[in-house]
Protein backbone atom coordinates (compact mmCIF):
# COMPACT_ATOMS: atom_id res chain seq x y z
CA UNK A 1 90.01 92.95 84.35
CA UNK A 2 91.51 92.58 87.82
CA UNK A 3 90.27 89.40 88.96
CA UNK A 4 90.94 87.94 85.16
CA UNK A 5 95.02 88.19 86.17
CA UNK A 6 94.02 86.72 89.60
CA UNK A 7 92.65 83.59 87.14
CA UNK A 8 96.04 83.17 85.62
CA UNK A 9 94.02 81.95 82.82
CA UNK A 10 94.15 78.83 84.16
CA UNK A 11 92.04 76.38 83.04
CA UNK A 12 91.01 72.64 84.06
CA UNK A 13 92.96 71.72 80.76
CA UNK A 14 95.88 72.89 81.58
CA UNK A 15 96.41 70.36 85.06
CA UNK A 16 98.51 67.71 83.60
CA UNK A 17 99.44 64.36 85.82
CA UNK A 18 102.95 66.02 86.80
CA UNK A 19 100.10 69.17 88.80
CA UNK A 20 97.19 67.11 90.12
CA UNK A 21 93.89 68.87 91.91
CA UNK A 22 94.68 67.81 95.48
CA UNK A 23 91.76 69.16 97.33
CA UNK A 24 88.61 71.73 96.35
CA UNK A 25 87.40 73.80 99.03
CA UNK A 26 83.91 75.24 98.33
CA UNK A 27 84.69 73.28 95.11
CA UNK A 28 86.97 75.68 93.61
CA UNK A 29 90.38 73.21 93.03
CA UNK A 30 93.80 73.63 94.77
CA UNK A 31 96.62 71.97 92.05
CA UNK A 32 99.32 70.38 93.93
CA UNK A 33 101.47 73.06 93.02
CA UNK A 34 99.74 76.16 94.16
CA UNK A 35 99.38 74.23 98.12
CA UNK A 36 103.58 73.25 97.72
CA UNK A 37 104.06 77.11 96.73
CA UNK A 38 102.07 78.09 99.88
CA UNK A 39 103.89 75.14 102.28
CA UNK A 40 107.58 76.02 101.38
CA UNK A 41 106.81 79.54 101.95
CA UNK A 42 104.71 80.03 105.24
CA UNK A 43 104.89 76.21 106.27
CA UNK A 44 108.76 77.10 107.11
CA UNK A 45 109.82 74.05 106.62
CA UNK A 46 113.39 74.61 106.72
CA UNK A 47 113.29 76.73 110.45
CA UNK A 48 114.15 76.11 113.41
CA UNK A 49 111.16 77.30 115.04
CA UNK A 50 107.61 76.71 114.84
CA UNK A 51 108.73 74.09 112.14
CA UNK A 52 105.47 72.31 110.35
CA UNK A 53 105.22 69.21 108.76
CA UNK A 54 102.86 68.61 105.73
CA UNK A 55 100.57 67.24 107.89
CA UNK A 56 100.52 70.13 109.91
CA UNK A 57 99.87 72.37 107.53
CA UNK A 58 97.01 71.14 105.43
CA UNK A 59 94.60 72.27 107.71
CA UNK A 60 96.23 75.52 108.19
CA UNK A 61 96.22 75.97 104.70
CA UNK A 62 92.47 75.13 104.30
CA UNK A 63 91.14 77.53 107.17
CA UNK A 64 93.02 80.25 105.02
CA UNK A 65 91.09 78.94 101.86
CA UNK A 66 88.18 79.11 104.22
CA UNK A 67 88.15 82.33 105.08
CA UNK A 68 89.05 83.75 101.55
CA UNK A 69 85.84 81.63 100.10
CA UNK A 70 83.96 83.53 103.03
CA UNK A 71 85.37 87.25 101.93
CA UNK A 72 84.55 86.20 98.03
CA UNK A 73 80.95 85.30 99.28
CA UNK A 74 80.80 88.83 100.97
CA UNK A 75 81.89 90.34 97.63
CA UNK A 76 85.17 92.02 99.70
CA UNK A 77 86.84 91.84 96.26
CA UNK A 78 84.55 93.97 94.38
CA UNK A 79 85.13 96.70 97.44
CA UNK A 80 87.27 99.91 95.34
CA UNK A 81 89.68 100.06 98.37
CA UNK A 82 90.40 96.49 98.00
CA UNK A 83 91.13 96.78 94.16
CA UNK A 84 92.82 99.73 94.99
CA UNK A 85 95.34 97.87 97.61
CA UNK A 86 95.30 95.09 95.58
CA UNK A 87 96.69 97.07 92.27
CA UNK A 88 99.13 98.40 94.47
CA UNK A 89 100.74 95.12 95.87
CA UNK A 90 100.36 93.92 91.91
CA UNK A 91 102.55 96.27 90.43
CA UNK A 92 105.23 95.88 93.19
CA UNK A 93 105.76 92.43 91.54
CA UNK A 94 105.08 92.84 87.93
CA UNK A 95 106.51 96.66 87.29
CA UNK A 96 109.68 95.37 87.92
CA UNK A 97 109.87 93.41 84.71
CA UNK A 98 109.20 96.83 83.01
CA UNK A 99 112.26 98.46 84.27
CA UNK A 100 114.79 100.09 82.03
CA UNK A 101 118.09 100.42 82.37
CA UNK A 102 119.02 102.67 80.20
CA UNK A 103 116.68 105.53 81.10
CA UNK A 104 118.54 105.06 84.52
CA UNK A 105 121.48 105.35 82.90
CA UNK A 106 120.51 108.28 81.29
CA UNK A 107 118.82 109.97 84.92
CA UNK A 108 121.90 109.41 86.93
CA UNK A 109 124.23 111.23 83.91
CA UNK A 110 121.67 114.19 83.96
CA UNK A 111 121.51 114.54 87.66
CA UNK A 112 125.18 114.41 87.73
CA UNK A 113 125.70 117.16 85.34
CA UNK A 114 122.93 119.35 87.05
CA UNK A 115 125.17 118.63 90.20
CA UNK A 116 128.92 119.54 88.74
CA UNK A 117 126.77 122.94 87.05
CA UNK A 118 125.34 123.81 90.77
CA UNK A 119 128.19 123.16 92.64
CA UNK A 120 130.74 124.24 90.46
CA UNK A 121 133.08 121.46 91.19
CA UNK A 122 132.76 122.03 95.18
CA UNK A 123 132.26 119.20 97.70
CA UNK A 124 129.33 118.12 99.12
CA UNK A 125 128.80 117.68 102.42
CA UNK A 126 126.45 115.57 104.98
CA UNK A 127 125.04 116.68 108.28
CA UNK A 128 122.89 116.03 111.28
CA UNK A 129 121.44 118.64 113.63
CA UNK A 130 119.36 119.32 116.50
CA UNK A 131 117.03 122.13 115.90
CA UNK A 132 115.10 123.96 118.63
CA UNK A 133 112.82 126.17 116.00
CA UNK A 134 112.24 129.90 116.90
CA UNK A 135 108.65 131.25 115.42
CA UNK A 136 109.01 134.12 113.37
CA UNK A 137 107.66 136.65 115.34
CA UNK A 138 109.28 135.17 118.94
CA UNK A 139 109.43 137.71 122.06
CA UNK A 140 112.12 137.35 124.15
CA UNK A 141 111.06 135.16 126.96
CA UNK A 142 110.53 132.47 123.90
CA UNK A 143 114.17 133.30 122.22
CA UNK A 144 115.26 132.88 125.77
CA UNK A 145 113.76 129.39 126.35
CA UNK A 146 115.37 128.36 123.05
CA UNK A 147 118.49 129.37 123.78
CA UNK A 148 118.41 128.03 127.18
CA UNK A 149 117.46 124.56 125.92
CA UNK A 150 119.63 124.18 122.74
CA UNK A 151 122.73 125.53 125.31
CA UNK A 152 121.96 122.53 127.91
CA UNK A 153 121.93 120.27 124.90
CA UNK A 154 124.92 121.52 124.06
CA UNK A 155 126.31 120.97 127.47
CA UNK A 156 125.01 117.01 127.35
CA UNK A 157 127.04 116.77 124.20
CA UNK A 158 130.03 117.99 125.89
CA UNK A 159 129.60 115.54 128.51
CA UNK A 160 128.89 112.66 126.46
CA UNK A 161 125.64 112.30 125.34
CA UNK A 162 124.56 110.60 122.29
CA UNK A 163 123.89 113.34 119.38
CA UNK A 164 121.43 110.95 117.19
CA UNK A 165 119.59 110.10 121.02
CA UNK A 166 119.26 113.69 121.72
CA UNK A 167 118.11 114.74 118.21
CA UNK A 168 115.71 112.11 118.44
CA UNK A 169 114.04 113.30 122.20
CA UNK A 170 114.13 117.39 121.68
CA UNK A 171 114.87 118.56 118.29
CA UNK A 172 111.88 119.85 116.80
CA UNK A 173 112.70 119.22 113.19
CA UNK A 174 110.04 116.49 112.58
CA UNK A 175 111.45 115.18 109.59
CA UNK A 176 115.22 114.44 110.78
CA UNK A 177 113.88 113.16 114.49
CA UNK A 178 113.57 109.36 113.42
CA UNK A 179 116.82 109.55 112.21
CA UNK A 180 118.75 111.14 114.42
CA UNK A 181 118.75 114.63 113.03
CA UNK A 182 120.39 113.21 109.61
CA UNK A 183 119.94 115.54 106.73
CA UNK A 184 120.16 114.96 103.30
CA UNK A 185 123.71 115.65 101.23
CA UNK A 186 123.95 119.62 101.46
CA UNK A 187 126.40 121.68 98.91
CA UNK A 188 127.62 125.50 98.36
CA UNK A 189 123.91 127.51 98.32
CA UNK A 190 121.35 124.94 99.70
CA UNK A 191 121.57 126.02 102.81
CA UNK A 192 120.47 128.81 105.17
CA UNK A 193 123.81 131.30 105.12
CA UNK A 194 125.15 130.94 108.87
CA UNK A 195 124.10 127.46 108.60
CA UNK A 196 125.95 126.46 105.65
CA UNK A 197 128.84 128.84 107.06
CA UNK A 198 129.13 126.74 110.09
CA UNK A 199 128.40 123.20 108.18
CA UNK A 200 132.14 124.31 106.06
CA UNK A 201 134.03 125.00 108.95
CA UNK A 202 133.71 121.81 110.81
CA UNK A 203 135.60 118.71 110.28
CA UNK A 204 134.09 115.37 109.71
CA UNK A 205 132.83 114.37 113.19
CA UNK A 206 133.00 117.47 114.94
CA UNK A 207 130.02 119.23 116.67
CA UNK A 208 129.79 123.01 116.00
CA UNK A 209 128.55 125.52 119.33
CA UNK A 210 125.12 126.64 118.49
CA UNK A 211 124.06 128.70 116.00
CA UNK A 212 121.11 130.83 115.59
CA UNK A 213 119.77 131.06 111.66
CA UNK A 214 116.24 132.56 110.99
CA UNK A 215 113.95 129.92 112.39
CA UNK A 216 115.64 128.73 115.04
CA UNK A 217 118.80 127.32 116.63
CA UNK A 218 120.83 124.37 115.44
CA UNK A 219 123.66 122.31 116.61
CA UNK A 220 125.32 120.74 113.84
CA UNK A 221 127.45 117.31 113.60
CA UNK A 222 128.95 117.09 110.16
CA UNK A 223 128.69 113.07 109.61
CA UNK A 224 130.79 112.87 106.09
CA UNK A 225 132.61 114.90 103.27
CA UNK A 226 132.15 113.80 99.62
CA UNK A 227 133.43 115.65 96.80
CA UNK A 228 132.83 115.71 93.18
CA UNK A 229 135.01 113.44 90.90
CA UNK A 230 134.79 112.35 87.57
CA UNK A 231 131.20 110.43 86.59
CA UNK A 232 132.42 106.92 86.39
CA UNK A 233 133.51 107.40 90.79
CA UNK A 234 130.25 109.62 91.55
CA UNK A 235 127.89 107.04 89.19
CA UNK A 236 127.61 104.72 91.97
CA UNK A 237 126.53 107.10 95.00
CA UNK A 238 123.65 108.58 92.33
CA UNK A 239 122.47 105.60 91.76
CA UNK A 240 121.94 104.96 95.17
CA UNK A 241 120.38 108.05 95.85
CA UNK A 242 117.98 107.38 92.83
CA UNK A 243 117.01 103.79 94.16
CA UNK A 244 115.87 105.72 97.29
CA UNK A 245 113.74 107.81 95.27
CA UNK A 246 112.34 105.22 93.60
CA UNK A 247 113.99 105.43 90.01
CA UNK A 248 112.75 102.06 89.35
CA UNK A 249 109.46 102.75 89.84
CA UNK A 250 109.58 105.95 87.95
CA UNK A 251 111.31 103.89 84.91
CA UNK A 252 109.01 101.61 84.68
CA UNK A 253 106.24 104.26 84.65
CA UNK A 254 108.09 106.01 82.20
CA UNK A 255 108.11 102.83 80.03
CA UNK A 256 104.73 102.17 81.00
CA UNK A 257 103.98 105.67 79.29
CA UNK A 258 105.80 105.03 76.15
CA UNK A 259 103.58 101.58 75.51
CA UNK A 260 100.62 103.60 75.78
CA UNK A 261 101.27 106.29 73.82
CA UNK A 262 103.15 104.02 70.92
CA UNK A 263 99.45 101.43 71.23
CA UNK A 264 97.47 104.34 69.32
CA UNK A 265 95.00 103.92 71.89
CA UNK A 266 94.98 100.29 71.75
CA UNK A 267 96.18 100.10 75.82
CA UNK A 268 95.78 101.61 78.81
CA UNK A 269 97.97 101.22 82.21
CA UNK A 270 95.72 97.85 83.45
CA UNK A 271 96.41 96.16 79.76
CA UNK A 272 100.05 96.63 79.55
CA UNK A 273 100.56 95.24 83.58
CA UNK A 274 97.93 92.09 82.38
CA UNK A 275 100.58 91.74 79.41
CA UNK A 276 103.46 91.33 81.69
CA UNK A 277 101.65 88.73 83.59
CA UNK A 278 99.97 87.07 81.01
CA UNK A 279 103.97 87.03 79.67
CA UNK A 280 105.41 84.99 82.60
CA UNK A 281 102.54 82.78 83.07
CA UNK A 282 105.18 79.97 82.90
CA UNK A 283 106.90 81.81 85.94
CA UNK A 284 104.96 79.61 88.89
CA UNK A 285 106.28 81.73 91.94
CA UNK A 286 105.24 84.99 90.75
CA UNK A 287 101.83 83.66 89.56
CA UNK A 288 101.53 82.51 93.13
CA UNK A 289 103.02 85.73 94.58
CA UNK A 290 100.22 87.86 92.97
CA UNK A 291 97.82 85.26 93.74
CA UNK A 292 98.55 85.53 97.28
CA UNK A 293 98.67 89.17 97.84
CA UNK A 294 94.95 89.02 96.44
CA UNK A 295 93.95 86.10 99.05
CA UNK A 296 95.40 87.63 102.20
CA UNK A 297 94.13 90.80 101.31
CA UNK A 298 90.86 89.73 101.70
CA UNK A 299 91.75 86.93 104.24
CA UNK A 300 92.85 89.86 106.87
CA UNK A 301 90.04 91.91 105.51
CA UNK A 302 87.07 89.13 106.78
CA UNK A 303 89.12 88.30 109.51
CA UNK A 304 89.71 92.29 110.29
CA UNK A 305 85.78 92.71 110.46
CA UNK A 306 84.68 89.74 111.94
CA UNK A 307 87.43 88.85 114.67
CA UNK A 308 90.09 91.47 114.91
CA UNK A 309 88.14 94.81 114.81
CA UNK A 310 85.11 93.96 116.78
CA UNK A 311 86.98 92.86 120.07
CA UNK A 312 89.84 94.81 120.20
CA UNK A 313 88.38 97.88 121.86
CA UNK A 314 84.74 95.72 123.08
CA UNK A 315 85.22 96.64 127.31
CA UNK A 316 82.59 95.06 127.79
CA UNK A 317 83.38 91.60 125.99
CA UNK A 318 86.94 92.06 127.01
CA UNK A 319 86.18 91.50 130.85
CA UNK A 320 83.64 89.21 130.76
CA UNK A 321 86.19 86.59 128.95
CA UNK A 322 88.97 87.71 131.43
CA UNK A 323 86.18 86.89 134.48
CA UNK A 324 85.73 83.93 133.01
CA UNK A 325 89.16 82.66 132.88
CA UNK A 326 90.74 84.96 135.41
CA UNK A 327 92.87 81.36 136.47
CA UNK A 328 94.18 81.55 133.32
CA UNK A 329 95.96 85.04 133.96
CA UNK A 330 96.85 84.58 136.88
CA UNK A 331 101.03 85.82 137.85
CA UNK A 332 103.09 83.59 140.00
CA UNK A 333 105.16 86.49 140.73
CA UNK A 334 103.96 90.53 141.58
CA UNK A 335 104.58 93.38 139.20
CA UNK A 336 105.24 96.60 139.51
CA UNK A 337 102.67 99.27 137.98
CA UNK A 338 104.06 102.52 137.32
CA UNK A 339 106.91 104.77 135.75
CA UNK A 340 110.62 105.28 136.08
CA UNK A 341 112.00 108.77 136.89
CA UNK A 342 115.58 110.38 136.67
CA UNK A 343 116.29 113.67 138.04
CA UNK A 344 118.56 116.74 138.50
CA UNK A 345 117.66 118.46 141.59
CA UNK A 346 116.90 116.50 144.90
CA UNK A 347 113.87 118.83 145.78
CA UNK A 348 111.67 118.16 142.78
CA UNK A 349 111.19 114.24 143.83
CA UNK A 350 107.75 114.96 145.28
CA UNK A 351 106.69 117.12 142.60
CA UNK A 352 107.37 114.56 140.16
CA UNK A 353 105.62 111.71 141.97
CA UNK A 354 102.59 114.25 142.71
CA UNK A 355 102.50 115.13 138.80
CA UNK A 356 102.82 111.12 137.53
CA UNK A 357 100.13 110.41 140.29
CA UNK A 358 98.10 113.13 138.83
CA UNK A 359 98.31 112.59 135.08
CA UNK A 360 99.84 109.36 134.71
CA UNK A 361 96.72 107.62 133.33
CA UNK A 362 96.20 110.30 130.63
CA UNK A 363 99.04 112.95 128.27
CA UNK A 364 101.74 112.84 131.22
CA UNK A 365 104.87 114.15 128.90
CA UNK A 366 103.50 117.88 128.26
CA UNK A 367 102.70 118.78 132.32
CA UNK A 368 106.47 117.50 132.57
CA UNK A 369 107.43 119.15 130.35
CA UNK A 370 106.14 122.37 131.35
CA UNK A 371 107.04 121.84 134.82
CA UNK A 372 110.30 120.80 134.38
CA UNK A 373 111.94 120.76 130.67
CA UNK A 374 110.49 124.21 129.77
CA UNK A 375 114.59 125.46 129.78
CA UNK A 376 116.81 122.69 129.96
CA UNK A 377 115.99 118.97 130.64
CA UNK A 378 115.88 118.48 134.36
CA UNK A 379 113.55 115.23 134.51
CA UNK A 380 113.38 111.78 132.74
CA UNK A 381 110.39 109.72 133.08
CA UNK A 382 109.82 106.38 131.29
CA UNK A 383 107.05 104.23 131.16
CA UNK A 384 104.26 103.13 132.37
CA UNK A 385 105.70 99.89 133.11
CA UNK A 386 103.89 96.51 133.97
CA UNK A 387 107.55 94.60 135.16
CA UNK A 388 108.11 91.92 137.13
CA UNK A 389 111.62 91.42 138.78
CA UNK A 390 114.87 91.55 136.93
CA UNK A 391 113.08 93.11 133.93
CA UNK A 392 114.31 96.76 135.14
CA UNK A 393 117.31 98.00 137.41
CA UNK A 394 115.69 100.86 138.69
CA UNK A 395 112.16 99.03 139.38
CA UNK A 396 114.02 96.07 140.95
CA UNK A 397 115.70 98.55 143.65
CA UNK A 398 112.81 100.85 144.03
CA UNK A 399 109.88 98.84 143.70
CA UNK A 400 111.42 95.07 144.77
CA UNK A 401 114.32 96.22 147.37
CA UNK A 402 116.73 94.97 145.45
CA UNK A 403 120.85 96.31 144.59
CA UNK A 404 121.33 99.60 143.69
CA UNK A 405 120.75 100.12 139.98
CA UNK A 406 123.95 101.83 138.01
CA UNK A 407 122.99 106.30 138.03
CA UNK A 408 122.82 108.08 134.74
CA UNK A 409 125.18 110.21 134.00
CA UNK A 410 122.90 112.85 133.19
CA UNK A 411 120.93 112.26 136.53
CA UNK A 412 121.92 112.00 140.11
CA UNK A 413 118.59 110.75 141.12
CA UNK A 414 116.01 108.42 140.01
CA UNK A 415 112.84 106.90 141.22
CA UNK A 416 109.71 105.07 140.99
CA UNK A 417 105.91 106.16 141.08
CA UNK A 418 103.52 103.80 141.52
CA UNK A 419 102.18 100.31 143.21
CA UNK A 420 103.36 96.58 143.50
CA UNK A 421 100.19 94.40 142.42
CA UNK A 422 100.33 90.63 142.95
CA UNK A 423 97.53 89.80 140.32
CA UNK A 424 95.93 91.90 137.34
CA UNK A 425 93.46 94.46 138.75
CA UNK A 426 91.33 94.22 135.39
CA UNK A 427 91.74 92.75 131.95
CA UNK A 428 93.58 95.86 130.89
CA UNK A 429 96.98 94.28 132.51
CA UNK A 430 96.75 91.84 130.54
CA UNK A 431 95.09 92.92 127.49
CA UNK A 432 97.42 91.33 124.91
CA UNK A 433 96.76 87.89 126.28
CA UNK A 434 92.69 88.37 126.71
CA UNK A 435 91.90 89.55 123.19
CA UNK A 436 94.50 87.41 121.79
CA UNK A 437 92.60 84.24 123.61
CA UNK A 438 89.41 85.74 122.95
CA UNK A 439 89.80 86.38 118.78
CA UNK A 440 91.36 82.60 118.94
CA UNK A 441 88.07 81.10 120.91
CA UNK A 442 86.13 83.29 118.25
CA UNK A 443 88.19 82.70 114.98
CA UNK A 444 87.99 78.73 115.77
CA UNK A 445 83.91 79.20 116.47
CA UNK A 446 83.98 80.92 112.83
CA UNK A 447 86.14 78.16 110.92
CA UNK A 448 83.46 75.45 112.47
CA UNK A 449 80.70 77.51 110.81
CA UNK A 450 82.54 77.73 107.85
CA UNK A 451 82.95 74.13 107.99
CA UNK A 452 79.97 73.11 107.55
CA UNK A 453 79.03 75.86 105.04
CA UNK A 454 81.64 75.35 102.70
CA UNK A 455 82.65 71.76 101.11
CA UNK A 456 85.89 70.72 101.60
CA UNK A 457 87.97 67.72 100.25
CA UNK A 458 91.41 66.58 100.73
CA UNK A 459 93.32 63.89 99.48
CA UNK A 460 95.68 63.90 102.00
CA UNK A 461 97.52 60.32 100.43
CA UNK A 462 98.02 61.88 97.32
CA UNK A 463 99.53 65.29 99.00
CA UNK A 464 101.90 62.99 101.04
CA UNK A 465 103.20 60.78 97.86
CA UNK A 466 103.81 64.15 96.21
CA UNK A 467 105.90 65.62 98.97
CA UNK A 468 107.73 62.65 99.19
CA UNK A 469 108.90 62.85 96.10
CA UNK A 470 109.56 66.31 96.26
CA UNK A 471 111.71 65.97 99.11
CA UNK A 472 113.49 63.18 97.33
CA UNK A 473 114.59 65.52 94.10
């Protein structure tokens, strides 16, 4: 059933002149416009950058055909976690079209009515926080630690400091830390009491003292005010809210559902998504769409196991290449090696450097931390850093003599720990570059292989006279 929709149903009868076959690759045709599809989207024609002609791309396009023939051959397709990824990626495209509107209509009217009967009338209201958590049976020396920390926070804030940036370093609340310590919209009763108490009181903008509630403290910024108005003013913000719960999704599955259970058994869940296909089979893009979601699944799949995924991590493959074209990574200019530090207190400088000497190769941040942050934050430390000169302030005085970089506020000190090198020491400073020369040297081994193996034809006249008259529309 899957692969059947990958088919399109197409059939040899349906190419007409205005769709020629203009190449076969492991004789399996390519109509004309299946390759266009393919070249207006990921030839770029219309960019700036890394713009490719028609020319250009045909043999790009026929390595990719090459590789898919190669994961067919290996029977990738028939693997359950590629159906499974597969099915996903389908229904992204073709659920859509099963969408109704009017059991969103009907959502957002419920979930505003549940809203007016919870909050009886009463505004809602939108926070952040930063949240140092307490555990529930804490002894004192932890409650003190807390409150030490959440009270230099506090002090940072006062100075200056960036809530959302200091959410995002200490607060503990690991599902607000990405965001800045946003929370969701928060009304009368969904919220612990001296929370919510405190969430009320402030203004929009303003940054309560911290609080202590039963797991933990909190320092709350209250980010915007919203209150309840009539359905036709509130209609807009629930829909929003529902399109980031994925309302869509869960209306199409609803209608989904309803097809089933109205079929008298005649459909199940993969029938009804083949119908929707099989309904815009007129609708070129999306055919092509769906088409290529199943060929660079299994294009990255092949290419995952026999490139990507066996010389990422190979040491031992790894430096051989680099020895054999250490020229080729070769700097014209030294780097520094090492990490950036920023600090409170003048005395700790040695401490820091003895402690980044001593675990800076393996899990540096908790020793700092324990060391120095246990309290209130003390020490900074960023990195490591491979950076040449005038890629950091702080390395390029430090490490390269140059100006004096500009202080943080937050630290009168600062510092660097480590070594000037004038070439890579191994392949591991400059990794990126060795396997990404290294899977190219092996990739382009593979498509000669493949090459040979596999049949391929292209009537590269024929693909130029219909560009040109594509171009010319």
């Amino acid at each position: 059933m899957l692969f059947v929709m990958i088919a399109f149903g197409w059939s040899m009868a349906s190419a007409q002149q205005s769709d020629p076959i203009v190449m076969t690759i492991n004789e399996h045709p390519v109509m004309w416009s299946e390759f266009y599809y393919s070249y207006a989207k990921n030839g770029d024609q219309n960019a700036l950058i890394d713009q490719k002609t028609i020319e250009e791309y045909i043999p790009m396009y026929v390595d990719y055909r090459l590789k898919v023939e190669a994961a067919k051959e290996a029977r990738l397709d028939t693997l359950k976690s590629f159906r499974d990824e597969f099915a996903l990626y389908r229904d992204m495209q073709l659920t859509p079209y099963l969408v109704d509107s009017a059991y969103i209509d009907s959502v957002a009217y419920s979930v505003y009515l549940q809203t007016i009967e919870q909050f009886h009338g009463k505004e809602l209201r939108r926070p952040a926080h930063i949240f140092i958590a307490l555990s529930p049976n804490a002894d004192a020396d932890e409650q003190k630690r807390a409150k030490a920390l959440i009270d230099s926070l506090y002090v940072e804030l006062q100075n200056g400091a960036d809530f959302g940036a200091l959410a995002t370093q200490f607060s503990t609340d690991e599902a607000t830390v990405q965001s800045g310590g946003e929370l969701p919209w928060i009304g009368h009763g969904m919220a612990l009491q001296n929370f919510e108490t405190e969430l009320f009181r402030l203004q929009e903008g303003e940054i309560s003292q911290p609080i202590l509630t039963e797991v933990g403290y909190h320092i709350i910024k209250l980010l915007e005010i919203r209150s309840l108005d009539n359905y036709d003013e509130q209609k807009p913000f629930i829909l929003d809210m529902l399109e980031k719960n994925n309302i869509r999704e869960t209306s199409a599955e609803h209608r989904i559902k309803q097809l089933i259970e109205n079929s008298n058994g005649r459909l199940d869940r993969e029938a009804v998504i083949d119908s929707v296909l099989n309904a815009h089979l007129d609708n070129l893009p999306l055919r092509y769409l769906v088409e290529e979601y199943h060929d660079g699944l299994l294009m990255f799949e092949i290419s995952q196991r026999n490139i990507w995924e066996p010389t990422l991590n190979d040491s031992v493959k790894l430096a051989k290449f680099y020895a054999a074209n250490k020229q080729k990574y070769a700097w014209s200019e030294p780097r520094f090696k090492g990490f950036v530090f920023h600090y409170k207190h003048k005395a700790d400088k040695k401490k820091i450097e003895k402690l980044l000497k001593k675990y800076g190769k393996t899990n540096w941040r908790k020793p700092l931390h324990n060391t120095f942050n246990h309290d209130s934050v003390t020490v900074s430390v960023t990195g490591p850093y491979l950076s040449k000169k005038g890629e950091n302030a702080f390395i390029d005085q430090y490490a390269f003599q140059g100006p004096v970089a500009k202080a943080r506020t937050r630290f009168p000190y600062n510092g660097v720990s480590g070594k000037v090198i004038k070439q890579p020491e191994s392949y591991q400073d400059v990794k990126s570059d060795v396997v990404a020369d290294l899977q190219e040297q092996l990739s382009q081994n593979w498509l000669t292989e493949l090459r040979k193996k596999y049949p391929v034809f292209v009537d590269e006249k024929l693909i130029q006279s219909l560009y040109n008259k594509e171009i010319q529309k």
